[in-house]
PDB file of N, CA and C in Angstrom:
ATOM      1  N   UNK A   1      -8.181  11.004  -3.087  1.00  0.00           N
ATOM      2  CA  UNK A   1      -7.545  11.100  -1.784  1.00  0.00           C
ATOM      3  C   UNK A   1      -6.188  10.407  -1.884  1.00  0.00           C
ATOM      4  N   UNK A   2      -5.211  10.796  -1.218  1.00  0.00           N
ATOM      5  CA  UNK A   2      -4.482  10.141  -0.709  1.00  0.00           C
ATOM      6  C   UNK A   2      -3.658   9.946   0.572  1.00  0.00           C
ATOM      7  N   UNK A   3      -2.694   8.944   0.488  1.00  0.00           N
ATOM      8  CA  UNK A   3      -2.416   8.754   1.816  1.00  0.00           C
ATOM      9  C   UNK A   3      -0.998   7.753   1.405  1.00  0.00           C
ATOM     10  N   UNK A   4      -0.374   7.761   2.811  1.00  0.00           N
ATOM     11  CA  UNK A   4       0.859   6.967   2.561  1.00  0.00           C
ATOM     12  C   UNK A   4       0.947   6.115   3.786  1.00  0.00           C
ATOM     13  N   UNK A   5       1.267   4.859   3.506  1.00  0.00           N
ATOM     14  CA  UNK A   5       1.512   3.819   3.879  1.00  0.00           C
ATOM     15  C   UNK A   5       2.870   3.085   4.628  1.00  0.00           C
ATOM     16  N   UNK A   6       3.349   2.755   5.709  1.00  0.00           N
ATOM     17  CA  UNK A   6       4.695   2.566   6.054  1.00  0.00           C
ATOM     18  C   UNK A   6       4.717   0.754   6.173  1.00  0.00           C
ATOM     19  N   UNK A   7       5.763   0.145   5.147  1.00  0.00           N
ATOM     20  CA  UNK A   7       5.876  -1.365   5.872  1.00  0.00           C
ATOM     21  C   UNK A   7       7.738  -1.385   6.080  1.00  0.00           C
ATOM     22  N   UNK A   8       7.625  -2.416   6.978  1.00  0.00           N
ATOM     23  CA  UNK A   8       9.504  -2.691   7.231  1.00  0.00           C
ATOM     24  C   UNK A   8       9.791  -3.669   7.026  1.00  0.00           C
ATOM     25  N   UNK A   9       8.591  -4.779   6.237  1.00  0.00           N
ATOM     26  CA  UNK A   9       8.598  -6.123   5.953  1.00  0.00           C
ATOM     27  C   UNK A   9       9.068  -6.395   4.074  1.00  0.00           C
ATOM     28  N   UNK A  10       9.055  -4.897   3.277  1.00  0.00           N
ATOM     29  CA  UNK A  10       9.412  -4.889   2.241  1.00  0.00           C
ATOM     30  C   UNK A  10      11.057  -5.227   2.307  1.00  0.00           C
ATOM     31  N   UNK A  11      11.762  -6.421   1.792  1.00  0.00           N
ATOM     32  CA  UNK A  11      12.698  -7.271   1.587  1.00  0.00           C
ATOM     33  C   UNK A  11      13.735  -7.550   0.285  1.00  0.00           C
ATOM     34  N   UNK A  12      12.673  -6.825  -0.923  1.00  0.00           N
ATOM     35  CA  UNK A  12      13.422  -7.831  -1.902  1.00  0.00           C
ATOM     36  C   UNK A  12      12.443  -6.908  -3.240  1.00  0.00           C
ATOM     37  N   UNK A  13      12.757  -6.550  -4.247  1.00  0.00           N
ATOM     38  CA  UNK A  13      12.179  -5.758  -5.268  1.00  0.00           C
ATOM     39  C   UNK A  13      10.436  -6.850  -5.636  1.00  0.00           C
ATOM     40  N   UNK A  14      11.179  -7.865  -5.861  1.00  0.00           N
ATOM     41  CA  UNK A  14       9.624  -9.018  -5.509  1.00  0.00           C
ATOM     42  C   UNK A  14       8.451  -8.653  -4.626  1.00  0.00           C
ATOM     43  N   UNK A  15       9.022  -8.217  -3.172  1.00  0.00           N
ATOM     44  CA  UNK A  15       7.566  -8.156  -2.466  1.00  0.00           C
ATOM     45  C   UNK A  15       6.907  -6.518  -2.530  1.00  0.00           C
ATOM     46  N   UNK A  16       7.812  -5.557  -3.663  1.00  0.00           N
ATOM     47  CA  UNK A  16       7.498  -4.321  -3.980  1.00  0.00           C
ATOM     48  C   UNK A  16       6.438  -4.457  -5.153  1.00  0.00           C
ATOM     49  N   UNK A  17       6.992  -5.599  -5.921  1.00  0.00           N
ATOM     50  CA  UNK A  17       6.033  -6.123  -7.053  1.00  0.00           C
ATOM     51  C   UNK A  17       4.450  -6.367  -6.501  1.00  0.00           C
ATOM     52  N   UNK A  18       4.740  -7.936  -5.329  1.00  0.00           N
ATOM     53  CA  UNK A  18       3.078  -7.955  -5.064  1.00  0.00           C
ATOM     54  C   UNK A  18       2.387  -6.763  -4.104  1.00  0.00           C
ATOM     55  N   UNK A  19       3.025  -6.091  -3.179  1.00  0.00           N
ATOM     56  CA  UNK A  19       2.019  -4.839  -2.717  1.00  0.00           C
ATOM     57  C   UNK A  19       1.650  -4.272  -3.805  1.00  0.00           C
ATOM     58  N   UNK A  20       2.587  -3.488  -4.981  1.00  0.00           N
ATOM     59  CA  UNK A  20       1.754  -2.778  -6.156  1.00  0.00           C
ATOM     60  C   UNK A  20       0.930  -3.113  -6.302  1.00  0.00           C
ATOM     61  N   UNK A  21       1.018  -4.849  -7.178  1.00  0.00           N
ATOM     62  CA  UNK A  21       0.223  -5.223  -7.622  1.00  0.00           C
ATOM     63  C   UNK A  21      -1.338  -5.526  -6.781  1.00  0.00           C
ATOM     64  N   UNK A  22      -0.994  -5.739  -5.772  1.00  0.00           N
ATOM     65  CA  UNK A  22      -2.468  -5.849  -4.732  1.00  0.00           C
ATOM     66  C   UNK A  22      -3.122  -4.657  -4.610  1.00  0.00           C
ATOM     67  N   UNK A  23      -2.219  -3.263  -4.473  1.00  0.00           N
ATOM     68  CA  UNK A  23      -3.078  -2.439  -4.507  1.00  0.00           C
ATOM     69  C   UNK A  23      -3.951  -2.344  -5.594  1.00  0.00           C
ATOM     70  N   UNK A  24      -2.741  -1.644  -6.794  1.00  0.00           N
ATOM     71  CA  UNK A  24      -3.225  -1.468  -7.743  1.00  0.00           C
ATOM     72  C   UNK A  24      -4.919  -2.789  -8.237  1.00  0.00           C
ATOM     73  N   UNK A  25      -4.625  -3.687  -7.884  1.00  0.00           N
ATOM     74  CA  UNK A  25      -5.836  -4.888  -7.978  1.00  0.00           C
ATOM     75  C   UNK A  25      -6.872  -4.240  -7.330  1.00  0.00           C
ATOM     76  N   UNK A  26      -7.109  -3.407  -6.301  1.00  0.00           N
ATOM     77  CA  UNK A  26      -8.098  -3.153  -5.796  1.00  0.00           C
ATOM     78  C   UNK A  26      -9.077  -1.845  -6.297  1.00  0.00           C
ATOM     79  N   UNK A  27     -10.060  -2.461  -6.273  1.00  0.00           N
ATOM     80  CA  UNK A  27     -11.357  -1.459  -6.803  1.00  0.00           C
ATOM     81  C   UNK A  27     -11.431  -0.146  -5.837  1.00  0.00           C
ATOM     82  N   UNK A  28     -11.195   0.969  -5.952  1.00  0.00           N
ATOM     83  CA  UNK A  28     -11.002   1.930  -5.970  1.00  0.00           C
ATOM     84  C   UNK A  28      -9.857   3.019  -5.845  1.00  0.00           C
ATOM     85  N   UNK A  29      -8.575   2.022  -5.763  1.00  0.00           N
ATOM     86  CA  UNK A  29      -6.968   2.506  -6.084  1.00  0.00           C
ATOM     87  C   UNK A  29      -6.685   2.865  -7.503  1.00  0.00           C
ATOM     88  N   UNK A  30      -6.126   4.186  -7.511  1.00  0.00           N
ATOM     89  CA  UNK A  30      -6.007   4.975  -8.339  1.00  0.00           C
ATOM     90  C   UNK A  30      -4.705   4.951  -8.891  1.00  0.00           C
ATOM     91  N   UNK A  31      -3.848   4.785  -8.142  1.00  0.00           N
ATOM     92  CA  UNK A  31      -2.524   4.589  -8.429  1.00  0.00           C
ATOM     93  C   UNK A  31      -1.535   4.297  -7.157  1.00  0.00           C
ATOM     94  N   UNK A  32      -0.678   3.253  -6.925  1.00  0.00           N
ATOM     95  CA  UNK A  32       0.188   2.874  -5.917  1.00  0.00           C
ATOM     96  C   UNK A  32       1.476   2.790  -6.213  1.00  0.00           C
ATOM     97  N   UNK A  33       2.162   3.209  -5.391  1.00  0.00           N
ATOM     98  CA  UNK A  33       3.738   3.425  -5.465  1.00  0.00           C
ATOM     99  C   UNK A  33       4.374   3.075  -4.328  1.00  0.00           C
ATOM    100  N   UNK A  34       5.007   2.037  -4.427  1.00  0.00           N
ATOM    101  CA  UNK A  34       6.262   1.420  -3.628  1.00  0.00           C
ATOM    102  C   UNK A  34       7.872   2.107  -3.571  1.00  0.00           C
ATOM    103  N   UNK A  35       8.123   2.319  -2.478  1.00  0.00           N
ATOM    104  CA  UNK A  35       9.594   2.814  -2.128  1.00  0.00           C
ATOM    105  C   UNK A  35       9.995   1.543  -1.437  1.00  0.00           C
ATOM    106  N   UNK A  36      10.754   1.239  -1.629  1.00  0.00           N
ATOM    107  CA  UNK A  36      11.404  -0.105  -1.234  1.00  0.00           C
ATOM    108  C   UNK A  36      12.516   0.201  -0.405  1.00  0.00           C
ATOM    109  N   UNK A  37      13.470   1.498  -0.428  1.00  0.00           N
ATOM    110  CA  UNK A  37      14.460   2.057   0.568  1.00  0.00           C
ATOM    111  C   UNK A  37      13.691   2.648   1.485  1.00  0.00           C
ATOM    112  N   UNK A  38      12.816   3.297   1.400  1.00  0.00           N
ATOM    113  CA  UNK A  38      12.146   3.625   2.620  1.00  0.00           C
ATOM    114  C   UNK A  38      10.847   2.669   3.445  1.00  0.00           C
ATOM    115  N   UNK A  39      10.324   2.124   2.690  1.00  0.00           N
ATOM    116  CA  UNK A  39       9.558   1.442   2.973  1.00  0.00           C
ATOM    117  C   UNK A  39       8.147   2.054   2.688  1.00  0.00           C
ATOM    118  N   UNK A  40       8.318   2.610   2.402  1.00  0.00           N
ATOM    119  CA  UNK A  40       6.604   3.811   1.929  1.00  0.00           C
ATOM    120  C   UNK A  40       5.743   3.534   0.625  1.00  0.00           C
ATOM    121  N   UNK A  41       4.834   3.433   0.727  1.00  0.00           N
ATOM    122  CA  UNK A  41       3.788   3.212   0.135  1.00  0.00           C
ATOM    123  C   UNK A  41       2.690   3.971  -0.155  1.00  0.00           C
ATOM    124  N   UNK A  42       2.691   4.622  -1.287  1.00  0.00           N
ATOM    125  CA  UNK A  42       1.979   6.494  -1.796  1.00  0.00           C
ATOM    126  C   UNK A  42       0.408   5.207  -2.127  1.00  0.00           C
ATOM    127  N   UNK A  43      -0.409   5.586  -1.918  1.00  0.00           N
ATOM    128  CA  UNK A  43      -1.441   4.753  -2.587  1.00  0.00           C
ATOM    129  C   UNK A  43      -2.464   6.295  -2.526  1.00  0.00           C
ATOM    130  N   UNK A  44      -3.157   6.519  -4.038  1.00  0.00           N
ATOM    131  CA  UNK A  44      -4.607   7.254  -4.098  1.00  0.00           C
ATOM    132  C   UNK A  44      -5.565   6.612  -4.650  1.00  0.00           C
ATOM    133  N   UNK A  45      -6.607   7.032  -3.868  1.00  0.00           N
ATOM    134  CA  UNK A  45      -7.781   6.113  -3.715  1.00  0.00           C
ATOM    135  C   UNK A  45      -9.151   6.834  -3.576  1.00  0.00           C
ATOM    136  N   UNK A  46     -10.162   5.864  -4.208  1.00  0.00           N
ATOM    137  CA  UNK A  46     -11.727   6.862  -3.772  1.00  0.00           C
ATOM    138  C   UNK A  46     -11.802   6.762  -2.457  1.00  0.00           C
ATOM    139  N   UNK A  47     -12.233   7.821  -1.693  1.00  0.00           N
ATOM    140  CA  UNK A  47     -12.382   7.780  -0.166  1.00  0.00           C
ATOM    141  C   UNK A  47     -13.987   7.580   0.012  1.00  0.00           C
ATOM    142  N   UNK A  48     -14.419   7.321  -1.175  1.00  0.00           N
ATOM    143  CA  UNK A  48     -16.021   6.800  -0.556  1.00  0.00           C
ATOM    144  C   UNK A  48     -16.012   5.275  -1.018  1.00  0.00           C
ATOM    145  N   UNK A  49     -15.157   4.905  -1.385  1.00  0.00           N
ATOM    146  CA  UNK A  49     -14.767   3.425  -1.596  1.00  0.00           C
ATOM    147  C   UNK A  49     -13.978   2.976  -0.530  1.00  0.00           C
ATOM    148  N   UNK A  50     -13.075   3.071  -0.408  1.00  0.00           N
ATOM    149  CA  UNK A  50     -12.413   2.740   0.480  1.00  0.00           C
ATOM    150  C   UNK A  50     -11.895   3.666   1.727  1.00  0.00           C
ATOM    151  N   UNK A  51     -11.422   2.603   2.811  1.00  0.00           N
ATOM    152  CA  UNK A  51     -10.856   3.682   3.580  1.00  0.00           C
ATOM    153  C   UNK A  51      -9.577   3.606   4.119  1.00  0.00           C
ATOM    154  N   UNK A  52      -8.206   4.243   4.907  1.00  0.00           N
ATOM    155  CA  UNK A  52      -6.966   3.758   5.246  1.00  0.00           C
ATOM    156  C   UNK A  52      -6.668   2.661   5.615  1.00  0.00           C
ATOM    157  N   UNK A  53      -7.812   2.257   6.552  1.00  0.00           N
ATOM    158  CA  UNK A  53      -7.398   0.454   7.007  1.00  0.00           C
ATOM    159  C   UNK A  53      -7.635  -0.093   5.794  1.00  0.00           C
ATOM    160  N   UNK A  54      -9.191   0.170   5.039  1.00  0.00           N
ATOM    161  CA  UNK A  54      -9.000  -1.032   4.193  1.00  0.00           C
ATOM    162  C   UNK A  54      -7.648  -1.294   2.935  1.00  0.00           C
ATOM    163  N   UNK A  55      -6.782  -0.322   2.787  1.00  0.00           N
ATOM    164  CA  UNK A  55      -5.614  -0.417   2.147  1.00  0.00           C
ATOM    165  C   UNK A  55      -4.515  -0.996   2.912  1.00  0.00           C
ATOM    166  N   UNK A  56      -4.598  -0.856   4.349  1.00  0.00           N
ATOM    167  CA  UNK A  56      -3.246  -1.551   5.703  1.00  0.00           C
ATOM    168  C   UNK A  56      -4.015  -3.654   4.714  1.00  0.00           C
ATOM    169  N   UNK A  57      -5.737  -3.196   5.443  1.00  0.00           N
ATOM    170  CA  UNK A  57      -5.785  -4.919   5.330  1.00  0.00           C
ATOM    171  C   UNK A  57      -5.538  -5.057   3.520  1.00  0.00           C
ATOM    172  N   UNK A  58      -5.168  -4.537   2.417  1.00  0.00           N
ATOM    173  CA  UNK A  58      -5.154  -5.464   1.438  1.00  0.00           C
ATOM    174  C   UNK A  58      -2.965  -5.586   1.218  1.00  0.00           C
ATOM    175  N   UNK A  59      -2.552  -4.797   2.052  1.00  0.00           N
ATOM    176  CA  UNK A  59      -1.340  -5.001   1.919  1.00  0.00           C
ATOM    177  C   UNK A  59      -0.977  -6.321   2.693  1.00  0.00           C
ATOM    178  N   UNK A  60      -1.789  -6.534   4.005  1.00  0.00           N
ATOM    179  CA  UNK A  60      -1.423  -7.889   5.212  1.00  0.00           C
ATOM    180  C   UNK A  60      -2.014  -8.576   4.319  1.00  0.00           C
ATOM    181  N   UNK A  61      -2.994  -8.665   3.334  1.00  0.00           N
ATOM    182  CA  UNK A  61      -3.225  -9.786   2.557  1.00  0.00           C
ATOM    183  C   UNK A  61      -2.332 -10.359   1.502  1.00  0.00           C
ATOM    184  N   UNK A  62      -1.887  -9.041   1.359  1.00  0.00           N
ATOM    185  CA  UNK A  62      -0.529  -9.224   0.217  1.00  0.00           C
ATOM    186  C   UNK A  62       0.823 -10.372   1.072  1.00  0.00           C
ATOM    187  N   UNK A  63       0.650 -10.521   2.344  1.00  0.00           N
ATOM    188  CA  UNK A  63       1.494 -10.941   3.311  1.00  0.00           C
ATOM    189  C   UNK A  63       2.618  -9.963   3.905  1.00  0.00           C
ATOM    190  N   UNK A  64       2.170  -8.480   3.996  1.00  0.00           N
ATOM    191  CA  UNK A  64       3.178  -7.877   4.708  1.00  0.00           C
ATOM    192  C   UNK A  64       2.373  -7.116   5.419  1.00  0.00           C
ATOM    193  N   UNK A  65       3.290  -6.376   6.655  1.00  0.00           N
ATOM    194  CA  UNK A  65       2.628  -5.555   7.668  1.00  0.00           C
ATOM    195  C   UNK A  65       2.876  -4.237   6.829  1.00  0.00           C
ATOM    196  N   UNK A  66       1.344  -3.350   7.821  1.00  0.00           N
ATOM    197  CA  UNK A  66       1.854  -2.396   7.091  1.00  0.00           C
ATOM    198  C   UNK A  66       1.064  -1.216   8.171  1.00  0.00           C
ATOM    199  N   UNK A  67       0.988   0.012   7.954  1.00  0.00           N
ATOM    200  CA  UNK A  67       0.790   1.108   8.866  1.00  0.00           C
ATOM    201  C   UNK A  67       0.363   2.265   8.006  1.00  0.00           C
ATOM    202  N   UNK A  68      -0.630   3.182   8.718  1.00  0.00           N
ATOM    203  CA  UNK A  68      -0.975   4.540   8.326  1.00  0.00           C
ATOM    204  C   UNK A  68       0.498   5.311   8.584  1.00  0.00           C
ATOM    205  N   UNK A  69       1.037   6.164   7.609  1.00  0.00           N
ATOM    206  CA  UNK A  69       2.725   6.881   8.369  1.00  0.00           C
ATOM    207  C   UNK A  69       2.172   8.232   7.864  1.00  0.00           C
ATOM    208  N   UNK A  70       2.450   9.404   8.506  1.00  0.00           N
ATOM    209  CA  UNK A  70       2.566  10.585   7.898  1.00  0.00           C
ATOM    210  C   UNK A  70       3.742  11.116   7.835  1.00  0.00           C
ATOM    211  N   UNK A  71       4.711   9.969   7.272  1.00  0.00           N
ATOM    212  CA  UNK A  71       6.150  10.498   6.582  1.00  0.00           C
ATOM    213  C   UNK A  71       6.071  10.519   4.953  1.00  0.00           C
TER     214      UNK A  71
END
């Protein structure tokens, strides 16, 4: 599955680093991709593992806001 992600709290190539890396850290993310000019966040994922929020809550854990976008 996938899905894309919107934050406006991405700042600095650094906090593009830890969302990757948080996604990518999580057990059933397949692959995550940060846009840092747009603010978008491509993340695919098992959808019987996880679900859209639980990817919003591991990005606010990462310390940024973040949103379901269908841009």
């Amino acid at each position: 599955m996938q899905t894309t992600l919107r934050s406006q709290d991405l700042s600095c190539p650094s906090c593009v680093e830890t969302v990757e890396t948080s996604l990518a850290g999580t057990k059933g993310v397949t692959d995550a991709t940060v846009h840092f000019n747009t603010g978008r966040i491509e993340v695919e994922y098992d959808a019987d593992h996880l679900t859209e929020d639980d990817l919003v809550a591991v990005v606010e854990r990462a310390g940024y806001e973040a949103e379901v976008s269908a841009f």
